[in-house]
C-alpha atoms as a PDB file:
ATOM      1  CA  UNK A   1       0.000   0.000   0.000  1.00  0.00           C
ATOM      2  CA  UNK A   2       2.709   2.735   0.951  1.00  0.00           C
ATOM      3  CA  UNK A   3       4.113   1.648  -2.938  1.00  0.00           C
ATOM      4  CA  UNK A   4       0.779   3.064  -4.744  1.00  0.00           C
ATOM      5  CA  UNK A   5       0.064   5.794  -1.974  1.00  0.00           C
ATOM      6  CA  UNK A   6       3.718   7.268  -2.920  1.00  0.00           C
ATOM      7  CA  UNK A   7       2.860   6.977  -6.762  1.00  0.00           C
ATOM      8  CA  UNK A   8       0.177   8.577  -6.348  1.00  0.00           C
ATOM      9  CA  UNK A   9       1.381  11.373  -4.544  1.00  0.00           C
ATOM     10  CA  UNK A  10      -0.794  11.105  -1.348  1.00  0.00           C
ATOM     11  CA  UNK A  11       0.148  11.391   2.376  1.00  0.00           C
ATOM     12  CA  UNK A  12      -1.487   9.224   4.930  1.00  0.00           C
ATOM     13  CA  UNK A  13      -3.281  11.452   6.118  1.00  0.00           C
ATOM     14  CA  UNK A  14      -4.965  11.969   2.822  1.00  0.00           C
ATOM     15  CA  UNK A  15      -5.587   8.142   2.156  1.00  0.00           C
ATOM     16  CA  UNK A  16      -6.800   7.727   6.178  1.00  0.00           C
ATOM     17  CA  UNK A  17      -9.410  10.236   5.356  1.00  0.00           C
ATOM     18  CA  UNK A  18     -10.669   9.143   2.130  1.00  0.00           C
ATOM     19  CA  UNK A  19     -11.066   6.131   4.157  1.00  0.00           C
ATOM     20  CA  UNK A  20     -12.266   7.200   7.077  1.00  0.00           C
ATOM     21  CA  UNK A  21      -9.774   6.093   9.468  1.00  0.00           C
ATOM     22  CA  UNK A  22      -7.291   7.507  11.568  1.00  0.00           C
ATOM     23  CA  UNK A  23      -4.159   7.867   9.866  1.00  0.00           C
ATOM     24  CA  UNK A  24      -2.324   6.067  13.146  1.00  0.00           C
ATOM     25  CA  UNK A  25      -5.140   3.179  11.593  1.00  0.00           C
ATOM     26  CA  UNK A  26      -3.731   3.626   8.053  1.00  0.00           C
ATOM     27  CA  UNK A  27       0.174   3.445   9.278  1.00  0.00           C
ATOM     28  CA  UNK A  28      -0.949   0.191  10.718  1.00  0.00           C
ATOM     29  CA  UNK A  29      -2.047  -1.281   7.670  1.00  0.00           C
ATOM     30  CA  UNK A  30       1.214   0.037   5.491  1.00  0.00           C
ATOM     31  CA  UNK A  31       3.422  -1.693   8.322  1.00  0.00           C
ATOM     32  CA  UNK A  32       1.256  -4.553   8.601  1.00  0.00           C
ATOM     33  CA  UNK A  33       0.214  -4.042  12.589  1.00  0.00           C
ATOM     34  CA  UNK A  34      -3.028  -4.685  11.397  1.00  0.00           C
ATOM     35  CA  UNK A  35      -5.102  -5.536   7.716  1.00  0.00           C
ATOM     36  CA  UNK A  36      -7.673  -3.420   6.671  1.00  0.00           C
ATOM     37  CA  UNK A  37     -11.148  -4.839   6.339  1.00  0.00           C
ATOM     38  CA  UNK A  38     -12.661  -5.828   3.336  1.00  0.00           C
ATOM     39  CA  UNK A  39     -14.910  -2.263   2.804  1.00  0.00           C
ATOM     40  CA  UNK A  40     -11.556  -0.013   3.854  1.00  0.00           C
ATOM     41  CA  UNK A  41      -9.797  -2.879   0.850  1.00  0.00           C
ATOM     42  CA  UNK A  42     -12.874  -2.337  -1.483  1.00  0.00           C
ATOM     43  CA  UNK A  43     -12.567   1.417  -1.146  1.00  0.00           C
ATOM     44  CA  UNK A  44      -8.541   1.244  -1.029  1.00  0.00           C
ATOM     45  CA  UNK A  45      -8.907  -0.175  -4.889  1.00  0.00           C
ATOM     46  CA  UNK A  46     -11.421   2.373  -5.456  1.00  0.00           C
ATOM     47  CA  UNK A  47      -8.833   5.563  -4.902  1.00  0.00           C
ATOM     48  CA  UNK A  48      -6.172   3.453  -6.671  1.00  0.00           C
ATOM     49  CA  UNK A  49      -8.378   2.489  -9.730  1.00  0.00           C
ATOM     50  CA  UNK A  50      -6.937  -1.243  -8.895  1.00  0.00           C
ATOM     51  CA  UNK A  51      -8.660  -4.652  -8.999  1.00  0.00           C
ATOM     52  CA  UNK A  52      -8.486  -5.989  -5.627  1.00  0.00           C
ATOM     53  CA  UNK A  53      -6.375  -9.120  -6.295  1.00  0.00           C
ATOM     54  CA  UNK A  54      -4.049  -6.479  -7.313  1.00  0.00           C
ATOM     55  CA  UNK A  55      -3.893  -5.077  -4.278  1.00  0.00           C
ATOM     56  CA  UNK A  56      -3.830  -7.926  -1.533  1.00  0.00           C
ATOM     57  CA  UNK A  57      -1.169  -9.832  -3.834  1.00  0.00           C
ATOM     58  CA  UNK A  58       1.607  -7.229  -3.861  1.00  0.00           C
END
């Protein structure tokens, strides 16, 4: 996830909000403390314009 959210540009913070989650929350899942579930996943390939096999294999 911190690969495509640095592509893209964004900060955490930006990508915690679009997701409605803390950005501590977010940092989590980029350091793999914890995994997003599957609506914060659905809307994670939604801002990335990703399938989401894409995104949970990488």
């Amino acid at each position: 996830m911190r690969f495509l959210r640095k592509c893209y540009g964004f900060s955490q913070n930006v990508v915690a909000k679009k997701l409605n989650v803390d950005r501590s929350t977010y940092s989590y899942y980029e350091l793999g403390k914890t995994k997003p579930d599957i609506q914060a996943l659905i809307q994670l390939c939604k801002i990335y314009g990703i399938e989401i096999n894409d995104l949970i294999t990488k």
